[in-house]
C-alpha atoms as a PDB file:
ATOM      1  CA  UNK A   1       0.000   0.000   0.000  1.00  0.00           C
ATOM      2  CA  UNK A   2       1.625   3.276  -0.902  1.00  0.00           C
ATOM      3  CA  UNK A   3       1.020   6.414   0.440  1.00  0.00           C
ATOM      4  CA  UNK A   4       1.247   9.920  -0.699  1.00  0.00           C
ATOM      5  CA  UNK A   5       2.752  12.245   1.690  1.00  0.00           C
ATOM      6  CA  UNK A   6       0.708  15.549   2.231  1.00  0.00           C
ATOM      7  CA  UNK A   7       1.466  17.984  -0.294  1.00  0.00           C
ATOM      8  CA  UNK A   8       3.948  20.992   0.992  1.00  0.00           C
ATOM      9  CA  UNK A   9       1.913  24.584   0.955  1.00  0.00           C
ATOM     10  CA  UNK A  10       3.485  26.619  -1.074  1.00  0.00           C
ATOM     11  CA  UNK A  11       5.648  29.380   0.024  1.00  0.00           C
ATOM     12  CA  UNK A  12       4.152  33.222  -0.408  1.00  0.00           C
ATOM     13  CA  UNK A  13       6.517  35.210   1.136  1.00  0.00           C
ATOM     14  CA  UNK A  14       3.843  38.105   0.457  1.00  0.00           C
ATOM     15  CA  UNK A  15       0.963  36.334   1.368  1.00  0.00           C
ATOM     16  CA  UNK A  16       2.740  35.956   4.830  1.00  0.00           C
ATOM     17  CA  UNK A  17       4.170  39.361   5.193  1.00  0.00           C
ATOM     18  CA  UNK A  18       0.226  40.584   4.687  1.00  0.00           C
ATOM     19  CA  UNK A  19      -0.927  38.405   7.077  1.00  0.00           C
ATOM     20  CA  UNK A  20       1.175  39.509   9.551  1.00  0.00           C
ATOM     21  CA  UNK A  21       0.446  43.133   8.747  1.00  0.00           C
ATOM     22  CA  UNK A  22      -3.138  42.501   9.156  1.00  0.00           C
ATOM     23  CA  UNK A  23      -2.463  40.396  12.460  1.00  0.00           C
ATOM     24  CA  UNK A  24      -0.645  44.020  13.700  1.00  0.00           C
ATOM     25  CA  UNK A  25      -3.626  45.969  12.410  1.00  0.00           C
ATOM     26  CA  UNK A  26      -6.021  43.989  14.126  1.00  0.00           C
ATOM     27  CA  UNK A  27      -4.260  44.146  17.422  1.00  0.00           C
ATOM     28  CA  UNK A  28      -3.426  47.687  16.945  1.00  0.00           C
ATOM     29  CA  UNK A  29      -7.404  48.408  16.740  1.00  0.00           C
ATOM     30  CA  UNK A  30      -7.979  46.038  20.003  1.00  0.00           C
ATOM     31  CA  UNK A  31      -5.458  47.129  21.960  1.00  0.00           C
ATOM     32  CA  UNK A  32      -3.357  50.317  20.738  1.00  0.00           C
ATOM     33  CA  UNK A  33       0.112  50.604  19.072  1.00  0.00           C
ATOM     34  CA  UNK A  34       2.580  50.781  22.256  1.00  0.00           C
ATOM     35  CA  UNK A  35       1.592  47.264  23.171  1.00  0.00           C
ATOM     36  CA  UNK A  36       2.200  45.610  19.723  1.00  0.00           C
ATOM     37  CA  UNK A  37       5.017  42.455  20.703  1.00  0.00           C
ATOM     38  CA  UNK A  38       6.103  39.902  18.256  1.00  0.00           C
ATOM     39  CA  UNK A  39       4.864  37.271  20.135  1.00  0.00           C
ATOM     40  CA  UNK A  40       1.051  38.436  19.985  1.00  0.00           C
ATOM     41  CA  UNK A  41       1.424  39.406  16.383  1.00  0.00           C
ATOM     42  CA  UNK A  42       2.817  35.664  15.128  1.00  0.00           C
ATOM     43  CA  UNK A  43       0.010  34.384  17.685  1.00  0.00           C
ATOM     44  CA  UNK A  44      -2.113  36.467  15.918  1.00  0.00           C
ATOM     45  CA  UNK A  45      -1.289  35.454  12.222  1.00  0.00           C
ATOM     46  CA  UNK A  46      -0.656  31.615  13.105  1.00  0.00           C
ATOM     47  CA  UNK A  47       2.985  32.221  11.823  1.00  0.00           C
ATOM     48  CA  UNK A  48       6.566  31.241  13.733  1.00  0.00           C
ATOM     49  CA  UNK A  49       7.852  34.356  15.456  1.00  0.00           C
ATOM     50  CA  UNK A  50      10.860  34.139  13.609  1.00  0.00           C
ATOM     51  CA  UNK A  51       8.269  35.358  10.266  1.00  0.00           C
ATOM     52  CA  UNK A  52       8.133  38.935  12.219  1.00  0.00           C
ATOM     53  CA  UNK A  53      11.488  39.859  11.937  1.00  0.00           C
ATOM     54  CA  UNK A  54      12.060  38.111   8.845  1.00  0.00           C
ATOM     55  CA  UNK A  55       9.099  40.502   6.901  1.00  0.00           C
ATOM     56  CA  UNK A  56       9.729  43.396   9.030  1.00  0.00           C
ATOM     57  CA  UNK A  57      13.082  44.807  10.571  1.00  0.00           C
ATOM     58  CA  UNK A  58      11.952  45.670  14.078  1.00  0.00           C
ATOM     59  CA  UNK A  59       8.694  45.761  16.104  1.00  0.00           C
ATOM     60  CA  UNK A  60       9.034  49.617  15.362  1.00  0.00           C
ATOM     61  CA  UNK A  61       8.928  49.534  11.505  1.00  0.00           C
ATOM     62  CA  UNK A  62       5.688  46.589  11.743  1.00  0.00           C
ATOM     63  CA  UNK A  63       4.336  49.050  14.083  1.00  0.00           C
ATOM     64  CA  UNK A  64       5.037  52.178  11.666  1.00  0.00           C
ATOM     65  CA  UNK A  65       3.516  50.196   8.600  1.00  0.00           C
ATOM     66  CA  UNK A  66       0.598  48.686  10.255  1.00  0.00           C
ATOM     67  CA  UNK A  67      -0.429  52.638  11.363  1.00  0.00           C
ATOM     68  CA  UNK A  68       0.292  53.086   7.803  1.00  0.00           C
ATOM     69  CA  UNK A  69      -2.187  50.939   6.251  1.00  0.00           C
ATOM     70  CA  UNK A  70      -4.629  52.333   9.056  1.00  0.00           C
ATOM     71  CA  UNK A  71      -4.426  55.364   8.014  1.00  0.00           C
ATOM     72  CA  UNK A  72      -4.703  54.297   4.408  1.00  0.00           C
ATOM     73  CA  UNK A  73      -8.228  53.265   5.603  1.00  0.00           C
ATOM     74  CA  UNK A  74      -8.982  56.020   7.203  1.00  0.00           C
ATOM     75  CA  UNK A  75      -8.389  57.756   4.231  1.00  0.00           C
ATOM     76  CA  UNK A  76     -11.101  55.870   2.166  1.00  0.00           C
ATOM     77  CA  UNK A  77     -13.323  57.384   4.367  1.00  0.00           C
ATOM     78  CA  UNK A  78     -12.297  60.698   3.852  1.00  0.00           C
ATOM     79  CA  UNK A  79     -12.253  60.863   0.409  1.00  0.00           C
ATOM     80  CA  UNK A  80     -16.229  59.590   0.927  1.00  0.00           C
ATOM     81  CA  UNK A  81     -16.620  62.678   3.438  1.00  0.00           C
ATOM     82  CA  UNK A  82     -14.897  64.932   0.419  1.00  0.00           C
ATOM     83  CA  UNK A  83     -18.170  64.227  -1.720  1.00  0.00           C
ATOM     84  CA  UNK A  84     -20.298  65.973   0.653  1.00  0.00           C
ATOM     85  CA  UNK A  85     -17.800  69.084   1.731  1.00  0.00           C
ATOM     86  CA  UNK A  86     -19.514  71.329   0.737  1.00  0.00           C
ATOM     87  CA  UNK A  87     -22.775  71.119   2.456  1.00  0.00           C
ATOM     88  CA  UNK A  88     -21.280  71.199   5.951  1.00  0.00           C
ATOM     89  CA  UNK A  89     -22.834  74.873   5.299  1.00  0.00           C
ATOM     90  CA  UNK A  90     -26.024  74.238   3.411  1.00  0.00           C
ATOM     91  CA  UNK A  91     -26.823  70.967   4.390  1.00  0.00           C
ATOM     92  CA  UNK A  92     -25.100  69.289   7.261  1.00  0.00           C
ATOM     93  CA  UNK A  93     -27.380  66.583   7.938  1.00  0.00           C
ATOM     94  CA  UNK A  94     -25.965  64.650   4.601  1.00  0.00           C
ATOM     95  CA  UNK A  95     -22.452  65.021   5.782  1.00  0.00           C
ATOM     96  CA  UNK A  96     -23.372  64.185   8.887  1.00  0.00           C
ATOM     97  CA  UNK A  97     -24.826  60.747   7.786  1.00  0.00           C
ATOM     98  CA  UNK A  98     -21.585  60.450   6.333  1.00  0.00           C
ATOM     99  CA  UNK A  99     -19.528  61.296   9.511  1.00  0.00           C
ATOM    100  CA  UNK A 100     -21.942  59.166  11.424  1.00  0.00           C
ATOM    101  CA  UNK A 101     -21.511  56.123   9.618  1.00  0.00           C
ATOM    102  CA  UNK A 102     -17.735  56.050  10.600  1.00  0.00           C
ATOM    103  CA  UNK A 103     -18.029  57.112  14.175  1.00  0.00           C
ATOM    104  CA  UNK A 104     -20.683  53.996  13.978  1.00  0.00           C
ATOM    105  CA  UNK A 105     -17.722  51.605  12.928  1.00  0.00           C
ATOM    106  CA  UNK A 106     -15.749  50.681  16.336  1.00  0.00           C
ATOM    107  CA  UNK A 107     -12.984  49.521  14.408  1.00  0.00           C
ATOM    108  CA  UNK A 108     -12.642  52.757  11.982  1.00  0.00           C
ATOM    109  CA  UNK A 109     -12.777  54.725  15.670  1.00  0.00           C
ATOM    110  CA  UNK A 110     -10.665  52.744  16.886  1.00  0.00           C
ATOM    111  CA  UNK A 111      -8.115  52.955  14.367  1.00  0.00           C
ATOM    112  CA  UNK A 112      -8.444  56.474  14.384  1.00  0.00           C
ATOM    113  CA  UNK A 113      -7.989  56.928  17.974  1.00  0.00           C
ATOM    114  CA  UNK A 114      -4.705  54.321  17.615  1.00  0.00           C
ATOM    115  CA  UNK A 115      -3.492  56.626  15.013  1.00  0.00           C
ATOM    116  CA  UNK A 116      -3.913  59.695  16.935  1.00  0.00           C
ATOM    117  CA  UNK A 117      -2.354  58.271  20.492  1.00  0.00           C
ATOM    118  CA  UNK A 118       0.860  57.026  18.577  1.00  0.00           C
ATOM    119  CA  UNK A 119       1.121  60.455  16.920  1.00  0.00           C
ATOM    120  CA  UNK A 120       0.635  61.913  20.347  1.00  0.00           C
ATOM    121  CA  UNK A 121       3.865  59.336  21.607  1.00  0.00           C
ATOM    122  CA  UNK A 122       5.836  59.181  18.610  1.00  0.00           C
ATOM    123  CA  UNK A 123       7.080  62.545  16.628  1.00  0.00           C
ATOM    124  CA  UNK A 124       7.933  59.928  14.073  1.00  0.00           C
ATOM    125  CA  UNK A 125       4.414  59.149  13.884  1.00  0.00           C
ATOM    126  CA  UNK A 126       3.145  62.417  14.276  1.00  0.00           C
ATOM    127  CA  UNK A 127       2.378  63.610  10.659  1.00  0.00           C
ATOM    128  CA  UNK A 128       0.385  60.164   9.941  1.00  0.00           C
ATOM    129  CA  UNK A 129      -1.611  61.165  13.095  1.00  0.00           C
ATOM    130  CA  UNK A 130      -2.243  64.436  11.759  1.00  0.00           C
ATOM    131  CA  UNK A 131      -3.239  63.398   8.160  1.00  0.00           C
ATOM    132  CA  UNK A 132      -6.865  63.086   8.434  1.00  0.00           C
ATOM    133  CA  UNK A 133      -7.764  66.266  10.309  1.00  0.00           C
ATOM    134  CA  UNK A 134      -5.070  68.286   7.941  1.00  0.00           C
ATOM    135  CA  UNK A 135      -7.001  66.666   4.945  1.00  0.00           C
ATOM    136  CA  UNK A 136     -10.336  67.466   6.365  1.00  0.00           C
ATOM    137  CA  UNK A 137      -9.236  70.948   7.356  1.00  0.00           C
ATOM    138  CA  UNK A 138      -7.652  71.534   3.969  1.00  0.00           C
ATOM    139  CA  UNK A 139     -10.718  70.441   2.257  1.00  0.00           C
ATOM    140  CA  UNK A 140     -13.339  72.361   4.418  1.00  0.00           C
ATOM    141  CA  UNK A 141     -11.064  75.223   4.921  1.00  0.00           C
ATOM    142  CA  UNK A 142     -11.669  75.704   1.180  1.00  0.00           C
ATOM    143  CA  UNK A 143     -15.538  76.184   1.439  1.00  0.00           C
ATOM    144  CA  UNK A 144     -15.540  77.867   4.681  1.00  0.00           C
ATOM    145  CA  UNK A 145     -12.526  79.340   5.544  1.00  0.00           C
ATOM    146  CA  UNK A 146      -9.710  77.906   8.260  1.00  0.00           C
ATOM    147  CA  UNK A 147     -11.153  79.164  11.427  1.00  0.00           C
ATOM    148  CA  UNK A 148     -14.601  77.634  11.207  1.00  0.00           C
ATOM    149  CA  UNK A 149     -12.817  73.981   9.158  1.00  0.00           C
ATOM    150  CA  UNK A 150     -10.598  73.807  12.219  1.00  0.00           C
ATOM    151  CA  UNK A 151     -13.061  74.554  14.652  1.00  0.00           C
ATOM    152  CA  UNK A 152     -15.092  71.782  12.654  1.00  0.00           C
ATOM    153  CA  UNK A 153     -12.271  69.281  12.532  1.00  0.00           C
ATOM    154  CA  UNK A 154     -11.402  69.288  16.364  1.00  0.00           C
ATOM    155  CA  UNK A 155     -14.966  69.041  17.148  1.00  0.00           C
ATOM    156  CA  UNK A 156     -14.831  65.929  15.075  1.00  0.00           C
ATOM    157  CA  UNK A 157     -11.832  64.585  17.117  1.00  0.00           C
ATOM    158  CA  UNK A 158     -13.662  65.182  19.860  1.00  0.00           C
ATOM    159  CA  UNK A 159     -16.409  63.379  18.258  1.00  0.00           C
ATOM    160  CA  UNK A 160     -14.059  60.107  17.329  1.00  0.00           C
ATOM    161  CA  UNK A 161     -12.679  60.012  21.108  1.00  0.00           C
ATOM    162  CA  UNK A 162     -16.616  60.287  22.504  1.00  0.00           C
ATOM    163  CA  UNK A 163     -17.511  57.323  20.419  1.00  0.00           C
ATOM    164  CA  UNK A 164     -14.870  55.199  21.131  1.00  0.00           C
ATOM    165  CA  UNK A 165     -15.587  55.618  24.883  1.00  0.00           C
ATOM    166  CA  UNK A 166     -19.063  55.352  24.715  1.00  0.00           C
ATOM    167  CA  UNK A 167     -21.249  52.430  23.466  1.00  0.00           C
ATOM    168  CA  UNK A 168     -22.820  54.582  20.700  1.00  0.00           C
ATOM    169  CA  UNK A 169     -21.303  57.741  19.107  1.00  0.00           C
ATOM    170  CA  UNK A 170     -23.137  61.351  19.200  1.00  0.00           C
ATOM    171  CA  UNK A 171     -27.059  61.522  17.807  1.00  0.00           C
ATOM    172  CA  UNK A 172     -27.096  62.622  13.913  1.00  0.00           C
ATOM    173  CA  UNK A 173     -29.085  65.296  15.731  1.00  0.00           C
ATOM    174  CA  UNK A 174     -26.815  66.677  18.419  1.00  0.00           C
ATOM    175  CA  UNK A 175     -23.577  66.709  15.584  1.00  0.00           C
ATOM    176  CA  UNK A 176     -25.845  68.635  12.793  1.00  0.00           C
ATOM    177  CA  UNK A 177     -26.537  71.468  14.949  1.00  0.00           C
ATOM    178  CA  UNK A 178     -22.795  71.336  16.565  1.00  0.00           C
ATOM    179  CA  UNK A 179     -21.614  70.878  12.849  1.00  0.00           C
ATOM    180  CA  UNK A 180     -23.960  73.968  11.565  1.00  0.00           C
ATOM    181  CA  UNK A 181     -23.244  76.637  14.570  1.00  0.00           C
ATOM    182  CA  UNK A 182     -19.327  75.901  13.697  1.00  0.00           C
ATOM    183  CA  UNK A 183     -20.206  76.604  10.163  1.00  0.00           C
ATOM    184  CA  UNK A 184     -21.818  79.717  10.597  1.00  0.00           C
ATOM    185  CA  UNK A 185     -19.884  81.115  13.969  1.00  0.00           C
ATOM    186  CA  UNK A 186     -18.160  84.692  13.212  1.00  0.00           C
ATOM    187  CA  UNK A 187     -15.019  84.762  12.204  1.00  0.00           C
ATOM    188  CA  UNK A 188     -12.817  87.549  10.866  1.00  0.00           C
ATOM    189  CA  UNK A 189     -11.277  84.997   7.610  1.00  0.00           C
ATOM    190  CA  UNK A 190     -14.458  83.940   6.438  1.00  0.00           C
END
């Protein structure tokens, strides 16, 4: 009686590098950046430990790419938000359906908040940390001049950090009419 012996899995040396990437991510969203180890990524992925060092120099730069391709995320989002700039004046409430469908997502705010506590620890993290609010600022800032986009954008940081301590993020309601007086307040560069 002959056997076959199992057939090897083929080597991917990028499908392994993504899974450990995605292992980071996920334990970057659960549990923040600063307590990303080897060990709990490789658990994470179902690869040998050895596989983290071998796809990534040092915890720092799996760390520094996993915040990278958070923030990549995030950015989807924002470019969905940059459809509807424009009626943070006119019409908040569709923005705000917008907004509120991210701050709905635990693991969008929860990236989010990752990103902006390792920019908050890490200089060399700093300007990812800062990209979505500069983006959103830049964008709005356009339509309604700095003061009131900034005003508007750490409101919405505000916003991000509410949700992710809270079981549910701010009524649709409540951020409209935050969202519109911010919009209209006085300001001398509008």
């Amino acid at each position: 009686m002959t056997t076959t012996a199992p057939a090897r899995r083929r080597r991917d040396p990028e499908a392994r590098r993504r899974e450990i990437l995605i292992a980071a991510t996920e334990l970057i969203v659960e549990n923040g950046a600063a307590t990303l180890t080897h060990r709990a990524i490789a658990s994470r992925a179902g690869v040998p430990l050895g596989s983290t060092t071998q796809y990534f120099a040092s915890i720092d730069e799996l760390r520094e790419t996993a915040l990278q391709q958070l923030a990549s995320e995030i950015d989807r989002e924002l470019d969905k938000i940059h459809e509807v700039i424009g009626d943070f004046v006119t019409a908040p409430e569709r923005a705000v359906a917008s907004l509120s469908e991210f701050l709905a997502d635990p693991r969008a705010v929860h990236a989010e908040i990752a990103l902006m506590t390792a920019g908050t620890t890490d200089d060399r993290l700093r300007e990812l940390a800062l990209r979505w609010s500069d983006r959103f600022t830049e964008m709005l800032t356009e339509k309604i001049g700095r003061t009131r986009a900034v005003a508007i954008s750490v409101y919405l940081d505000g916003a991000t950090i509410h949700a992710g301590l809270h079981e549910r993020p701010l009524q649709a309601a409540e951020m409209t009419a935050a969202i519109r007086a911010l919009a209209m307040m006085p300001v001398a560069d509008a």
